[in-house]
PDB file of N, CA and C in Angstrom:
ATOM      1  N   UNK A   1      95.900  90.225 111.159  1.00  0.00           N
ATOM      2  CA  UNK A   1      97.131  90.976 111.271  1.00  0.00           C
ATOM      3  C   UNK A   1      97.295  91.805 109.997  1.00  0.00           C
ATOM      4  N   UNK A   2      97.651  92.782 109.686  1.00  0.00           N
ATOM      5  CA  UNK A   2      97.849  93.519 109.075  1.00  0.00           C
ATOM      6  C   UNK A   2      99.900  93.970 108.822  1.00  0.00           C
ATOM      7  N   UNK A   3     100.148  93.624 107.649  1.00  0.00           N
ATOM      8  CA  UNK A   3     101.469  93.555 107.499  1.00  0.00           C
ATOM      9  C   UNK A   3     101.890  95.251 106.853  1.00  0.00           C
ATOM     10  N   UNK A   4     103.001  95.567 106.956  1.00  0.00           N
ATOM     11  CA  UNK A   4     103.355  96.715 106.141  1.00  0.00           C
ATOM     12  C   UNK A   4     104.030  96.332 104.401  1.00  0.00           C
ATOM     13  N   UNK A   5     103.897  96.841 103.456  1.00  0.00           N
ATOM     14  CA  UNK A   5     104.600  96.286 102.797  1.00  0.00           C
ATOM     15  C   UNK A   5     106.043  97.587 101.881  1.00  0.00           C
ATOM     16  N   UNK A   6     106.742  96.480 101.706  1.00  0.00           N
ATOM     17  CA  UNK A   6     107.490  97.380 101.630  1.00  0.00           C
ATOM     18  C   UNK A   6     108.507  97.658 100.177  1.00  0.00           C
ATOM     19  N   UNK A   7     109.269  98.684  99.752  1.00  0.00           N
ATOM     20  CA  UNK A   7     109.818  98.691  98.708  1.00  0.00           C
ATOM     21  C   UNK A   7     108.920  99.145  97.779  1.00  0.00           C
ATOM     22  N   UNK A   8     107.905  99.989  97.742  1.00  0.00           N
ATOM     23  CA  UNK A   8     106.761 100.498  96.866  1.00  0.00           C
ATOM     24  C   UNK A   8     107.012 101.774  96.567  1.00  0.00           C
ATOM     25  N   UNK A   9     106.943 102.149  95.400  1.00  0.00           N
ATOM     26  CA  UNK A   9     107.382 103.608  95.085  1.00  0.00           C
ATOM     27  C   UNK A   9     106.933 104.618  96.187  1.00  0.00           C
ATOM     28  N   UNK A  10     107.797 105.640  95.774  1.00  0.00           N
ATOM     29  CA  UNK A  10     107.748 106.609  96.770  1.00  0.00           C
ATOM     30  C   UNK A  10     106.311 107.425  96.707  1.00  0.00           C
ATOM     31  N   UNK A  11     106.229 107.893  97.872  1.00  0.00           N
ATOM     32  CA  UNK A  11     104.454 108.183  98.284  1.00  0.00           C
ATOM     33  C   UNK A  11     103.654 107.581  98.324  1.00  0.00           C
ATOM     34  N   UNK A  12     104.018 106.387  98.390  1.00  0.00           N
ATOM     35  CA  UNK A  12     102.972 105.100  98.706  1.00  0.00           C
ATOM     36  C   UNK A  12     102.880 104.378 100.146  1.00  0.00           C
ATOM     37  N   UNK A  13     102.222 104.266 100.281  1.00  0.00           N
ATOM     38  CA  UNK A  13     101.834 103.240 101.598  1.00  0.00           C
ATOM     39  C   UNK A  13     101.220 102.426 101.453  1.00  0.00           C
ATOM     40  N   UNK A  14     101.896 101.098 101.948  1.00  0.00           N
ATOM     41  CA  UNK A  14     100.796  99.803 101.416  1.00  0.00           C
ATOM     42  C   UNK A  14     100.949  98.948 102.408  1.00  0.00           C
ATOM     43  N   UNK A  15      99.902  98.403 102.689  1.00  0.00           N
ATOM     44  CA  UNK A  15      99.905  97.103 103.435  1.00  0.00           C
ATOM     45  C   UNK A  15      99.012  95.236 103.331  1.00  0.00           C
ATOM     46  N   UNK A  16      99.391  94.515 103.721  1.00  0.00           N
ATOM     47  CA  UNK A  16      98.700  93.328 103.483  1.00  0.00           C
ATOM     48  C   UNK A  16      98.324  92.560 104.219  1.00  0.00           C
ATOM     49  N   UNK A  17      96.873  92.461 103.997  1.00  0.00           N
ATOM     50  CA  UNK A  17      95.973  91.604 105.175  1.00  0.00           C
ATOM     51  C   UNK A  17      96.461  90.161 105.443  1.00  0.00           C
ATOM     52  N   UNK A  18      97.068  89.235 106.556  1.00  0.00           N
ATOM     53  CA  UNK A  18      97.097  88.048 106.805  1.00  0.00           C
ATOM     54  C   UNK A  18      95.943  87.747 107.749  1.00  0.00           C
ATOM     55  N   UNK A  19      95.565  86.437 108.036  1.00  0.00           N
ATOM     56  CA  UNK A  19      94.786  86.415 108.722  1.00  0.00           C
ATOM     57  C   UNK A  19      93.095  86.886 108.518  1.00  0.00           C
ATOM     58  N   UNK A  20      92.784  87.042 110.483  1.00  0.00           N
ATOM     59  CA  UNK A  20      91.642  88.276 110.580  1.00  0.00           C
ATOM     60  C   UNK A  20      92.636  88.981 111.220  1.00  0.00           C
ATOM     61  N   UNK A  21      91.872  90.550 110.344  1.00  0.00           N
ATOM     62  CA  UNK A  21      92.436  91.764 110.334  1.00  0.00           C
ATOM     63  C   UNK A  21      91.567  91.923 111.581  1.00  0.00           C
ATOM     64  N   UNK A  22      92.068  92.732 112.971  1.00  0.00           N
ATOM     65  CA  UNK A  22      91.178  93.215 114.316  1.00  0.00           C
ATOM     66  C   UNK A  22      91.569  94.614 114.346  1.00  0.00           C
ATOM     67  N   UNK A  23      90.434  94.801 115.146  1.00  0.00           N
ATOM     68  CA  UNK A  23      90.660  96.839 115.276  1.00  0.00           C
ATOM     69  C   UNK A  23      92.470  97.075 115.775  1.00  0.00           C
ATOM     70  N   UNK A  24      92.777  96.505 116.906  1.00  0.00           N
ATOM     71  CA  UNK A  24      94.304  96.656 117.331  1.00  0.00           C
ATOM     72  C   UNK A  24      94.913  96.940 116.008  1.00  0.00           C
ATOM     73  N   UNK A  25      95.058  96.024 115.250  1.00  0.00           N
ATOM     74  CA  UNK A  25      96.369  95.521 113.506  1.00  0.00           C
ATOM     75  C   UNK A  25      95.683  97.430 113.209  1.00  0.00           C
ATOM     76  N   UNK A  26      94.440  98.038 112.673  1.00  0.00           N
ATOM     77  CA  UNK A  26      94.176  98.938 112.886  1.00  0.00           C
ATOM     78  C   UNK A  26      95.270 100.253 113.889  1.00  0.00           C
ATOM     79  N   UNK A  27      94.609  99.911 114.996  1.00  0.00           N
ATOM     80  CA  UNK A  27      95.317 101.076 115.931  1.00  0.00           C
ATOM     81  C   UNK A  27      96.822 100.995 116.231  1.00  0.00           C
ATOM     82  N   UNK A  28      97.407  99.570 115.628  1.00  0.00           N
ATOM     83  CA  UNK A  28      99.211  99.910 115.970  1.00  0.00           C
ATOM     84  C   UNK A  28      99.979  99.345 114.978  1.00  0.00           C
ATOM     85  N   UNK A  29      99.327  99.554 113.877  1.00  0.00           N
ATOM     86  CA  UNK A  29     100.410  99.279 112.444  1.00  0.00           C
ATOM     87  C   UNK A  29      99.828 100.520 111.353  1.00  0.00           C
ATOM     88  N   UNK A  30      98.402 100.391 110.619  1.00  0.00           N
ATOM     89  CA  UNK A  30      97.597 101.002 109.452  1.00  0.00           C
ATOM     90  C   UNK A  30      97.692 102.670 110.323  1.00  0.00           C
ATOM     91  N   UNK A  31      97.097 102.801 111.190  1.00  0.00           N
ATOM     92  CA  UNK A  31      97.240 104.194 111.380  1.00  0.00           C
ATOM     93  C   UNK A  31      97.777 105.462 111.572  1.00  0.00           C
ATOM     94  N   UNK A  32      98.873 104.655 112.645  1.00  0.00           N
ATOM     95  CA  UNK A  32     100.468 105.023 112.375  1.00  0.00           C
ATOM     96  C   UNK A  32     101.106 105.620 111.462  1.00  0.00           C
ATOM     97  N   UNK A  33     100.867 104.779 110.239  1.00  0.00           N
ATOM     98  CA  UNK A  33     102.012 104.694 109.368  1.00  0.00           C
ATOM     99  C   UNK A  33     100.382 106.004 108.102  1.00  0.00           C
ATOM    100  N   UNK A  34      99.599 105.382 107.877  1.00  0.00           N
ATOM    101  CA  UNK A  34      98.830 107.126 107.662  1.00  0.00           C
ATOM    102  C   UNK A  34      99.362 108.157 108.052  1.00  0.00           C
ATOM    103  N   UNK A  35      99.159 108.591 109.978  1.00  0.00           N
ATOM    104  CA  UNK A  35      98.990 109.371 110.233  1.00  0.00           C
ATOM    105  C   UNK A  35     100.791 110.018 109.846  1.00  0.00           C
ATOM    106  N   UNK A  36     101.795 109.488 109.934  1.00  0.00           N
ATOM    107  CA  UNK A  36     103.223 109.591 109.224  1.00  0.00           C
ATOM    108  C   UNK A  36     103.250 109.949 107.658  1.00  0.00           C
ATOM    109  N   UNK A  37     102.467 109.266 106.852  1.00  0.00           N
ATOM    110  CA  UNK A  37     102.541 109.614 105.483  1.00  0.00           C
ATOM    111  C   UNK A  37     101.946 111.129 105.703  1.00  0.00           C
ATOM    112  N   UNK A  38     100.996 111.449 106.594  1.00  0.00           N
ATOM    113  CA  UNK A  38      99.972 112.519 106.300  1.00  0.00           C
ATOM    114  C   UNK A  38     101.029 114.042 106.707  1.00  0.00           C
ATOM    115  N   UNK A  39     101.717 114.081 107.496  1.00  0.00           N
ATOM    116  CA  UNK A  39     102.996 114.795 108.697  1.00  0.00           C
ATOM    117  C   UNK A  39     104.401 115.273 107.519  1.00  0.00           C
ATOM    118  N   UNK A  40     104.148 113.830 106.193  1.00  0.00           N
ATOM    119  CA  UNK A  40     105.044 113.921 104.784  1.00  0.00           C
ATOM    120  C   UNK A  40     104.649 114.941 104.290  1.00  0.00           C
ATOM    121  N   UNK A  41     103.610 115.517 104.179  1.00  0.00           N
ATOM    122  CA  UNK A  41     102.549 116.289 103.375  1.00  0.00           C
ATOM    123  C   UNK A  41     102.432 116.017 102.054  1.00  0.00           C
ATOM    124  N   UNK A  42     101.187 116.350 101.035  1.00  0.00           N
ATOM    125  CA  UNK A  42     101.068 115.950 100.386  1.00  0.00           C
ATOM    126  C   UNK A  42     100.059 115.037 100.477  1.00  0.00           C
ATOM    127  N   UNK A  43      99.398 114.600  98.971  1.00  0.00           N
ATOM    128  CA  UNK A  43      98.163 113.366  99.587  1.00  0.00           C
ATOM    129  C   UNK A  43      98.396 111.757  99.496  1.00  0.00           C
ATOM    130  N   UNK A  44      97.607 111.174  99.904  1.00  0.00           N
ATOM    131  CA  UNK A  44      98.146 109.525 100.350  1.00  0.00           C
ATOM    132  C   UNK A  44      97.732 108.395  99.162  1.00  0.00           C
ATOM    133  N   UNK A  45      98.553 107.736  98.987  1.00  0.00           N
ATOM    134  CA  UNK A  45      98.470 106.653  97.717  1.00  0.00           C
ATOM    135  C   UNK A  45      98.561 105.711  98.876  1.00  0.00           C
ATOM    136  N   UNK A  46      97.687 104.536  98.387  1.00  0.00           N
ATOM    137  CA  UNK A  46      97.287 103.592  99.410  1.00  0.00           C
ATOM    138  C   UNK A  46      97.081 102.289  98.756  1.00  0.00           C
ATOM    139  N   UNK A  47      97.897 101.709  99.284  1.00  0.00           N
ATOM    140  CA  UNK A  47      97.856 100.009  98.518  1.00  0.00           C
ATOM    141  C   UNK A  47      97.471  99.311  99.410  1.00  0.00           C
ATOM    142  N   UNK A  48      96.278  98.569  99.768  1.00  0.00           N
ATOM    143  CA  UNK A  48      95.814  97.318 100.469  1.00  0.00           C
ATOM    144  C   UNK A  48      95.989  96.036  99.934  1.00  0.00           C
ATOM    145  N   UNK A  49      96.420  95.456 100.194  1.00  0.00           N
ATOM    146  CA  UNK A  49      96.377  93.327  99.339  1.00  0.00           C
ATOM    147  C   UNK A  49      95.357  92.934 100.857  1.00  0.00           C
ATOM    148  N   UNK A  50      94.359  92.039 100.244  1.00  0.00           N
ATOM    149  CA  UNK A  50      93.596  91.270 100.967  1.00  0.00           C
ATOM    150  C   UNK A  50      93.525  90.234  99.995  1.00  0.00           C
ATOM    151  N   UNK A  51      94.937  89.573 100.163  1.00  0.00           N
ATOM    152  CA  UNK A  51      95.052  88.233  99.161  1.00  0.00           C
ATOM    153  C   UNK A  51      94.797  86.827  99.605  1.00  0.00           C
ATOM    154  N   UNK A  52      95.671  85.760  99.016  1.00  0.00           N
ATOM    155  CA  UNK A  52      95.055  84.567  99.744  1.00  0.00           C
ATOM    156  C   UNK A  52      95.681  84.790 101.072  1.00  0.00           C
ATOM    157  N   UNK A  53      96.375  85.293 101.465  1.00  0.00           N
ATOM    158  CA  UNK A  53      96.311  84.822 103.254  1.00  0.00           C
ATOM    159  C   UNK A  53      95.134  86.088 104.221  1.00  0.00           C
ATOM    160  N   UNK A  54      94.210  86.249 103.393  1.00  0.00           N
ATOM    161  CA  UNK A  54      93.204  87.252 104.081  1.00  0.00           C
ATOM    162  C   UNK A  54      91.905  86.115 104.530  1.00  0.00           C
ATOM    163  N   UNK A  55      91.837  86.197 105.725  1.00  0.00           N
ATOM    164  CA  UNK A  55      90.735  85.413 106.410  1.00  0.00           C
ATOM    165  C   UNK A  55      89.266  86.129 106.287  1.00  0.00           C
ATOM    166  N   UNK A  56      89.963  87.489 106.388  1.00  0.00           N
ATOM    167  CA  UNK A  56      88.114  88.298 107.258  1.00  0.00           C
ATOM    168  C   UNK A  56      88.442  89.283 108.468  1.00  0.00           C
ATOM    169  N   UNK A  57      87.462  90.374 108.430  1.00  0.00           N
ATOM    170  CA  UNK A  57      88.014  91.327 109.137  1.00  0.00           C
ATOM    171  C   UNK A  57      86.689  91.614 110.525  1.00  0.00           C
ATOM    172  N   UNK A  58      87.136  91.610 111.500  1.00  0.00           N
ATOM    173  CA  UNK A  58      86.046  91.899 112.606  1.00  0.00           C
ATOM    174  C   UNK A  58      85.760  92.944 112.689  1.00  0.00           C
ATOM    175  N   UNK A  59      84.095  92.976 112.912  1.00  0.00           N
ATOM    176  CA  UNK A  59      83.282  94.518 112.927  1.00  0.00           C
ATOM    177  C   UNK A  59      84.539  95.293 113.684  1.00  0.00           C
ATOM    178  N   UNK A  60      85.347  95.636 114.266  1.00  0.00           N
ATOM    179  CA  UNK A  60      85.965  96.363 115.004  1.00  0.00           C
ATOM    180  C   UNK A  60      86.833  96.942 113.870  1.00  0.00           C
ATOM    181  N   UNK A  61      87.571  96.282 113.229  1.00  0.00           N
ATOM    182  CA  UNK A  61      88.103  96.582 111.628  1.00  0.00           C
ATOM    183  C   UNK A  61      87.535  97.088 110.839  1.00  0.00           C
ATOM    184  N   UNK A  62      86.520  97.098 110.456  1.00  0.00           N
ATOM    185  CA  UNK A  62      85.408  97.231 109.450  1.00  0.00           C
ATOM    186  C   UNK A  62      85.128  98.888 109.678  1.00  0.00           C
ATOM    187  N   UNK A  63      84.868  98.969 111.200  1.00  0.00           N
ATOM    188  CA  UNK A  63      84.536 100.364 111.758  1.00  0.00           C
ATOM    189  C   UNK A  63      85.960 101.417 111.512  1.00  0.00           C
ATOM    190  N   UNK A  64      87.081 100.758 112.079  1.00  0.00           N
ATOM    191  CA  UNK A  64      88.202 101.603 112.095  1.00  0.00           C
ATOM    192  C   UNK A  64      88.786 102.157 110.439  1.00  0.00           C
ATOM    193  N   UNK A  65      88.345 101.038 109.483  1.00  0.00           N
ATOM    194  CA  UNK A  65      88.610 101.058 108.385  1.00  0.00           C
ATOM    195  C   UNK A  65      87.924 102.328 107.724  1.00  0.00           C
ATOM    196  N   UNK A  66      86.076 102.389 108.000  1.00  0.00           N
ATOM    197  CA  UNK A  66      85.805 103.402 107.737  1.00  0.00           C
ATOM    198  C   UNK A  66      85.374 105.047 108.505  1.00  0.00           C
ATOM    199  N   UNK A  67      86.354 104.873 109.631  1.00  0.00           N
ATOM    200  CA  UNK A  67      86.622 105.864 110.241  1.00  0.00           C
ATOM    201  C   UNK A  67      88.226 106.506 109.675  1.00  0.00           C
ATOM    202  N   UNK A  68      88.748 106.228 109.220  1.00  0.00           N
ATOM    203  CA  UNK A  68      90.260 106.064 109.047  1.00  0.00           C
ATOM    204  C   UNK A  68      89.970 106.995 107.477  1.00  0.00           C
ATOM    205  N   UNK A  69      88.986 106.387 106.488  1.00  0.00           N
ATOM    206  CA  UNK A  69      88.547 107.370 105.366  1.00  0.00           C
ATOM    207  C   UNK A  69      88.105 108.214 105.305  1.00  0.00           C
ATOM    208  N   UNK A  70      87.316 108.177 106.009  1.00  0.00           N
ATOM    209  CA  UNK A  70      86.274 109.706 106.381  1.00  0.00           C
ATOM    210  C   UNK A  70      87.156 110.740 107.470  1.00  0.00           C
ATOM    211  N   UNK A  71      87.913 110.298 108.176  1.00  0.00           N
ATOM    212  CA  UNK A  71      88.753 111.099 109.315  1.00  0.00           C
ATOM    213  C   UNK A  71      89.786 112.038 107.951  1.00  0.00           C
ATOM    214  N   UNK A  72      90.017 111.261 107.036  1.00  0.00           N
ATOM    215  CA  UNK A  72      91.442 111.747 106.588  1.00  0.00           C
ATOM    216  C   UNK A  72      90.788 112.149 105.107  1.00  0.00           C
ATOM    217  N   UNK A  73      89.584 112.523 104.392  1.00  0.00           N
ATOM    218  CA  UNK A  73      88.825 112.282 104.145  1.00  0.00           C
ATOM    219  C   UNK A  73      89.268 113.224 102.486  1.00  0.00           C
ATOM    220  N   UNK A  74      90.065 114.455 102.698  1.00  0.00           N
ATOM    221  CA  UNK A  74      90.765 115.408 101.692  1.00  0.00           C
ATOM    222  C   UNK A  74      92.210 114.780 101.295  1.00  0.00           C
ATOM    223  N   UNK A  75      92.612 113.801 101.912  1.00  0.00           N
ATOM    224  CA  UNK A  75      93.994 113.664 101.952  1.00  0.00           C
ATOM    225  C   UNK A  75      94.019 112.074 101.083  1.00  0.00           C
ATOM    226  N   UNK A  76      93.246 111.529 100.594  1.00  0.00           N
ATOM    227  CA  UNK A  76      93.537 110.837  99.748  1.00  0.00           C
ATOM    228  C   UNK A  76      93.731 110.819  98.585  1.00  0.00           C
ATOM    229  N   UNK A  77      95.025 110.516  97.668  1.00  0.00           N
ATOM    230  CA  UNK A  77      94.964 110.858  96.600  1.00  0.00           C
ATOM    231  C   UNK A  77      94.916 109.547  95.478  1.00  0.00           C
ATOM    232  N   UNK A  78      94.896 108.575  95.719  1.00  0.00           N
ATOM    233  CA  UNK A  78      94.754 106.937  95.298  1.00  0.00           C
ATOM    234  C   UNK A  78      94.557 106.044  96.083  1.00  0.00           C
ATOM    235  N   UNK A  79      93.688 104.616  95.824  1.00  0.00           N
ATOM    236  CA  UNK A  79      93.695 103.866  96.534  1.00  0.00           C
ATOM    237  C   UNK A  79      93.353 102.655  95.581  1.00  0.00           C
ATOM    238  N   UNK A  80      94.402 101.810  95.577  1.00  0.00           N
ATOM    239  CA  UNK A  80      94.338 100.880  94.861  1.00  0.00           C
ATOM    240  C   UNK A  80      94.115  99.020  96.013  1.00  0.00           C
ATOM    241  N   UNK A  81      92.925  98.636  95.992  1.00  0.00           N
ATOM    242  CA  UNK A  81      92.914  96.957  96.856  1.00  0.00           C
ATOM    243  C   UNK A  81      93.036  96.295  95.551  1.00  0.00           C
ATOM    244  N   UNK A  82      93.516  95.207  96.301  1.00  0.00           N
ATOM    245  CA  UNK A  82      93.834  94.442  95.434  1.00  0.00           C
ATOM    246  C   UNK A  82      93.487  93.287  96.436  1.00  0.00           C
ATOM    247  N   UNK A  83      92.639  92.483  95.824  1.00  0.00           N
ATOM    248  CA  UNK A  83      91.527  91.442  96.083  1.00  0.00           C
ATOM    249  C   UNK A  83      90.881  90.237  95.481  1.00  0.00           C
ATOM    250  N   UNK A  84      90.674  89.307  96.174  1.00  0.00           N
ATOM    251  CA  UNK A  84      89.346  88.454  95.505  1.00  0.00           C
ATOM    252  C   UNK A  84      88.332  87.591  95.933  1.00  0.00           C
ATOM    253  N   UNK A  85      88.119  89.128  97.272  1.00  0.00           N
ATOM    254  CA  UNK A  85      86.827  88.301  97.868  1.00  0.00           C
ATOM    255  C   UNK A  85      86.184  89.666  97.115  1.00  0.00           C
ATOM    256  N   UNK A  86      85.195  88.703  96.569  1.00  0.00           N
ATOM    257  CA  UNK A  86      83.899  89.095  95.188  1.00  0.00           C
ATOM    258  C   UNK A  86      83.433  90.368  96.537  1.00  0.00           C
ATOM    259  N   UNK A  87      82.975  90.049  97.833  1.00  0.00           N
ATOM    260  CA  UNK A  87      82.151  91.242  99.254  1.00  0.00           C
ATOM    261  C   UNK A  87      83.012  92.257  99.465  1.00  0.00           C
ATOM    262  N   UNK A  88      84.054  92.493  99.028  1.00  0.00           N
ATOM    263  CA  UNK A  88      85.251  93.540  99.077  1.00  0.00           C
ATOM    264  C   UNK A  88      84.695  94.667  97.819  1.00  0.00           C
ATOM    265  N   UNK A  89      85.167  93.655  97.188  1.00  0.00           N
ATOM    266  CA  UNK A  89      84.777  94.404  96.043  1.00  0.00           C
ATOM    267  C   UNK A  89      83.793  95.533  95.347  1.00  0.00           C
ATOM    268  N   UNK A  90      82.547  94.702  96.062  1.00  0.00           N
ATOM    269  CA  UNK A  90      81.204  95.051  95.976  1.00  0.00           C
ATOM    270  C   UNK A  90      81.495  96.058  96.551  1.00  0.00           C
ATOM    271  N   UNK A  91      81.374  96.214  97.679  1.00  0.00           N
ATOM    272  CA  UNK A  91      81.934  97.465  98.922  1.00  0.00           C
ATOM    273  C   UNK A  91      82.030  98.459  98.168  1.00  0.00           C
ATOM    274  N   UNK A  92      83.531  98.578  98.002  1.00  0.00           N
ATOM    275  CA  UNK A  92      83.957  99.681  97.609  1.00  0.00           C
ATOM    276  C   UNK A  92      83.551  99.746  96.605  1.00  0.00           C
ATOM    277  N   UNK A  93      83.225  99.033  95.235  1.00  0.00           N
ATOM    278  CA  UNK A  93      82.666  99.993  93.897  1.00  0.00           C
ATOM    279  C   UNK A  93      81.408 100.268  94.534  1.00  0.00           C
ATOM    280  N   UNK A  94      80.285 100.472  95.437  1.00  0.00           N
ATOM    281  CA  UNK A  94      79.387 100.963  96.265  1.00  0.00           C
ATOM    282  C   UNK A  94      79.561 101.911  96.579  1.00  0.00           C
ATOM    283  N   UNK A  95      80.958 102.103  97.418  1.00  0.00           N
ATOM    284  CA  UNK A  95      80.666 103.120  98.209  1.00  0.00           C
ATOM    285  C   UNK A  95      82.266 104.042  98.000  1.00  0.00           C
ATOM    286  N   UNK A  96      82.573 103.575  96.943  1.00  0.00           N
ATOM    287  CA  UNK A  96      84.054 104.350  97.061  1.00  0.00           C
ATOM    288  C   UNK A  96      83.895 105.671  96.709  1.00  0.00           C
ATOM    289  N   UNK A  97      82.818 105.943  95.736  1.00  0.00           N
ATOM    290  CA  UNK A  97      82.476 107.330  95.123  1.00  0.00           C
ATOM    291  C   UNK A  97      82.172 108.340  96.323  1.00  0.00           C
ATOM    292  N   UNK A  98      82.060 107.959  97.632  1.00  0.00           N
ATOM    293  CA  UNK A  98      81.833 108.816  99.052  1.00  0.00           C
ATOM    294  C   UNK A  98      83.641 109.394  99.376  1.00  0.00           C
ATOM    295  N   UNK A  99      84.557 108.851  98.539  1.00  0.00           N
ATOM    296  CA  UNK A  99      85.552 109.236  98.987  1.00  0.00           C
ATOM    297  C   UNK A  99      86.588 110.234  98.048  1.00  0.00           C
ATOM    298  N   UNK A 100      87.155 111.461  97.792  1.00  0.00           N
ATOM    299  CA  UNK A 100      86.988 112.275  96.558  1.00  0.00           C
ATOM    300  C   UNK A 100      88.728 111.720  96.678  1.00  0.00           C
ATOM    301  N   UNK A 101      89.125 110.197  95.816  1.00  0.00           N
ATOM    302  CA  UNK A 101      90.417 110.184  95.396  1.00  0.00           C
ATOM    303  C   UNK A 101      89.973 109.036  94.385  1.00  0.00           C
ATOM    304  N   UNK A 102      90.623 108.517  93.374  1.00  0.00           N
ATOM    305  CA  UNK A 102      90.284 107.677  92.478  1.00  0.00           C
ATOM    306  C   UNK A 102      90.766 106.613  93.058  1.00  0.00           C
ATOM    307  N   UNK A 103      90.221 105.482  92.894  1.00  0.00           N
ATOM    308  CA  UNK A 103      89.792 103.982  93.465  1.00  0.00           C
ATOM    309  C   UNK A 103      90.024 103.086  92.511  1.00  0.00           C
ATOM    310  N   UNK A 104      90.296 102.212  92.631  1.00  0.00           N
ATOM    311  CA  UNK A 104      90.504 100.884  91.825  1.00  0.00           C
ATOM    312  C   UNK A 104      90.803  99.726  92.575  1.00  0.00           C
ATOM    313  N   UNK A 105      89.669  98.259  91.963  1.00  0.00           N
ATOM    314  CA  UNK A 105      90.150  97.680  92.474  1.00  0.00           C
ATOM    315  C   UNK A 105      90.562  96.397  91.556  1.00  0.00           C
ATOM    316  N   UNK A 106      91.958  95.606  91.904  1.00  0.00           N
ATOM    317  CA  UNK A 106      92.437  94.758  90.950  1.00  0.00           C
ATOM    318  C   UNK A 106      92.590  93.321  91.382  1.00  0.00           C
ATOM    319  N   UNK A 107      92.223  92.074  91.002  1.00  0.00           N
ATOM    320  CA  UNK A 107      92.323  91.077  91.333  1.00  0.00           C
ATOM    321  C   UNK A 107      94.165  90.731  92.067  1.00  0.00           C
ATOM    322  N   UNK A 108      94.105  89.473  92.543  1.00  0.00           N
ATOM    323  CA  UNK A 108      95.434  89.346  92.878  1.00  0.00           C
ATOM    324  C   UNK A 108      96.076  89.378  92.108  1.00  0.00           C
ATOM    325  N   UNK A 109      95.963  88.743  90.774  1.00  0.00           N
ATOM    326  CA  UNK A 109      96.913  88.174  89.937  1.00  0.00           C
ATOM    327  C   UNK A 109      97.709  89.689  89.463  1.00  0.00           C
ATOM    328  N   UNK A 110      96.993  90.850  89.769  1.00  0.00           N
ATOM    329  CA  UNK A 110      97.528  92.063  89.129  1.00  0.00           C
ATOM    330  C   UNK A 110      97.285  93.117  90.060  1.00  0.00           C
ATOM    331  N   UNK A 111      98.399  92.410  90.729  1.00  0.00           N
ATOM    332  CA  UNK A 111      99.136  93.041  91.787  1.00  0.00           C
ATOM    333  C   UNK A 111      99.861  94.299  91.826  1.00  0.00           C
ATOM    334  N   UNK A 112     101.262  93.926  90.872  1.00  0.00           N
ATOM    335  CA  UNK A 112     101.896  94.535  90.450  1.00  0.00           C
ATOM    336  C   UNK A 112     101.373  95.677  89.487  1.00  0.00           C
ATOM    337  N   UNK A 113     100.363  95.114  88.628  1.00  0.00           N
ATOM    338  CA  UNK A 113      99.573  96.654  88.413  1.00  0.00           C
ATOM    339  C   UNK A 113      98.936  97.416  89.198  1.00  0.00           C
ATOM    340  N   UNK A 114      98.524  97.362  89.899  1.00  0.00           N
ATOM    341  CA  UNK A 114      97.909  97.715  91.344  1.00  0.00           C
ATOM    342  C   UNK A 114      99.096  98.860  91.907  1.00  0.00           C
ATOM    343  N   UNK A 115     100.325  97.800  91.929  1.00  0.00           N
ATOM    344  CA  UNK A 115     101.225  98.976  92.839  1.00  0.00           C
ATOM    345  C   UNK A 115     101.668 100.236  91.769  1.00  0.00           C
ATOM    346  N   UNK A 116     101.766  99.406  90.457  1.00  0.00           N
ATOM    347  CA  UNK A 116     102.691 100.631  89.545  1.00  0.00           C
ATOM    348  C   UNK A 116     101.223 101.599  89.270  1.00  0.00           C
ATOM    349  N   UNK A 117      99.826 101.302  89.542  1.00  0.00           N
ATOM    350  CA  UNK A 117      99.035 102.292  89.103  1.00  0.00           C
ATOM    351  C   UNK A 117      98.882 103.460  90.249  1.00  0.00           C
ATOM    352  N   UNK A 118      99.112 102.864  91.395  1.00  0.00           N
ATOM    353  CA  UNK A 118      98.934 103.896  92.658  1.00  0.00           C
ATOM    354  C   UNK A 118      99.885 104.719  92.653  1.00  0.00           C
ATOM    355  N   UNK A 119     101.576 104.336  92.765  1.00  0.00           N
ATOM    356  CA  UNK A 119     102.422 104.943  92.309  1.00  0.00           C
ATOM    357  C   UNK A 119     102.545 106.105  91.447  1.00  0.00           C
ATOM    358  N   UNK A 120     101.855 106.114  90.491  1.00  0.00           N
ATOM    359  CA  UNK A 120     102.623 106.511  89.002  1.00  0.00           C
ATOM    360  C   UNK A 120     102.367 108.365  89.436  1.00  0.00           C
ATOM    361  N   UNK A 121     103.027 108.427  88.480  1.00  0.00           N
ATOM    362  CA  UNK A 121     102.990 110.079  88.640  1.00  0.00           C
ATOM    363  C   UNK A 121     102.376 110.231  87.414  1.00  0.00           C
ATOM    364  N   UNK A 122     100.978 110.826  87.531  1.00  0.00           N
ATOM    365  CA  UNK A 122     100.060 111.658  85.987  1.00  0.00           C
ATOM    366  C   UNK A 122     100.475 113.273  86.088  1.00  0.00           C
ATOM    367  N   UNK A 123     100.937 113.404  86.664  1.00  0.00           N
ATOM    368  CA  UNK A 123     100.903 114.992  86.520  1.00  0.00           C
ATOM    369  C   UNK A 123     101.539 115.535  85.188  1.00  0.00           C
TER     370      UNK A 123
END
């Protein structure tokens, strides 16, 4: 299941993995609420938690996840997970450089840095 989360500075979108995450949690919560930030205009700050209540995500997730980056692919402007499965991790410092927005990823315990770094305004 995939939760929304909420109360995160403005231009942010964040959400948090419970469970296994399935393509559906995908097609009627995470995409939605993208394809709404995207309609805001402007580019997308993106907070994921895959904390302790994150089980594991089915190939169907996995796919939608990286269809969902590459679809929207100019329009990211941060993306901060926040994690501590060590195979997450790996991932994206792999393969995040395929995506042109700056990436970070932060253990649970720094969370809250996580949200205030996606947030912040550098301009």
């Amino acid at each position: 299941m995939i939760e929304t989360i909420e109360g995160l500075p403005e231009g942010v979108v964040g959400f948090e993995a419970v469970g296994e995450v399935s393509a559906e949690d995908y097609a009627n919560v995470l995409i939605p609420a993208v394809e709404a930030a995207l309609k805001e205009g402007g580019g997308i700050r993106f907070l994921y938690v895959l904390g302790e209540r994150f089980e594991g995500m089915s190939p169907g997730a996995m796919w939608e996840d990286t269809k969902l980056g590459f679809e929207h692919l100019r329009a990211w402007e941060r993306m901060a997970v926040v994690t501590d499965a060590e195979w997450i991790g790996h991932m994206i410092r792999a393969f995040g450089w395929t995506i042109p927005a700056e990436v970070r990823v932060f253990p649970v315990t720094e969370r809250a840095a996580a949200e205030a770094w996606v947030g912040a305004d550098d301009s």
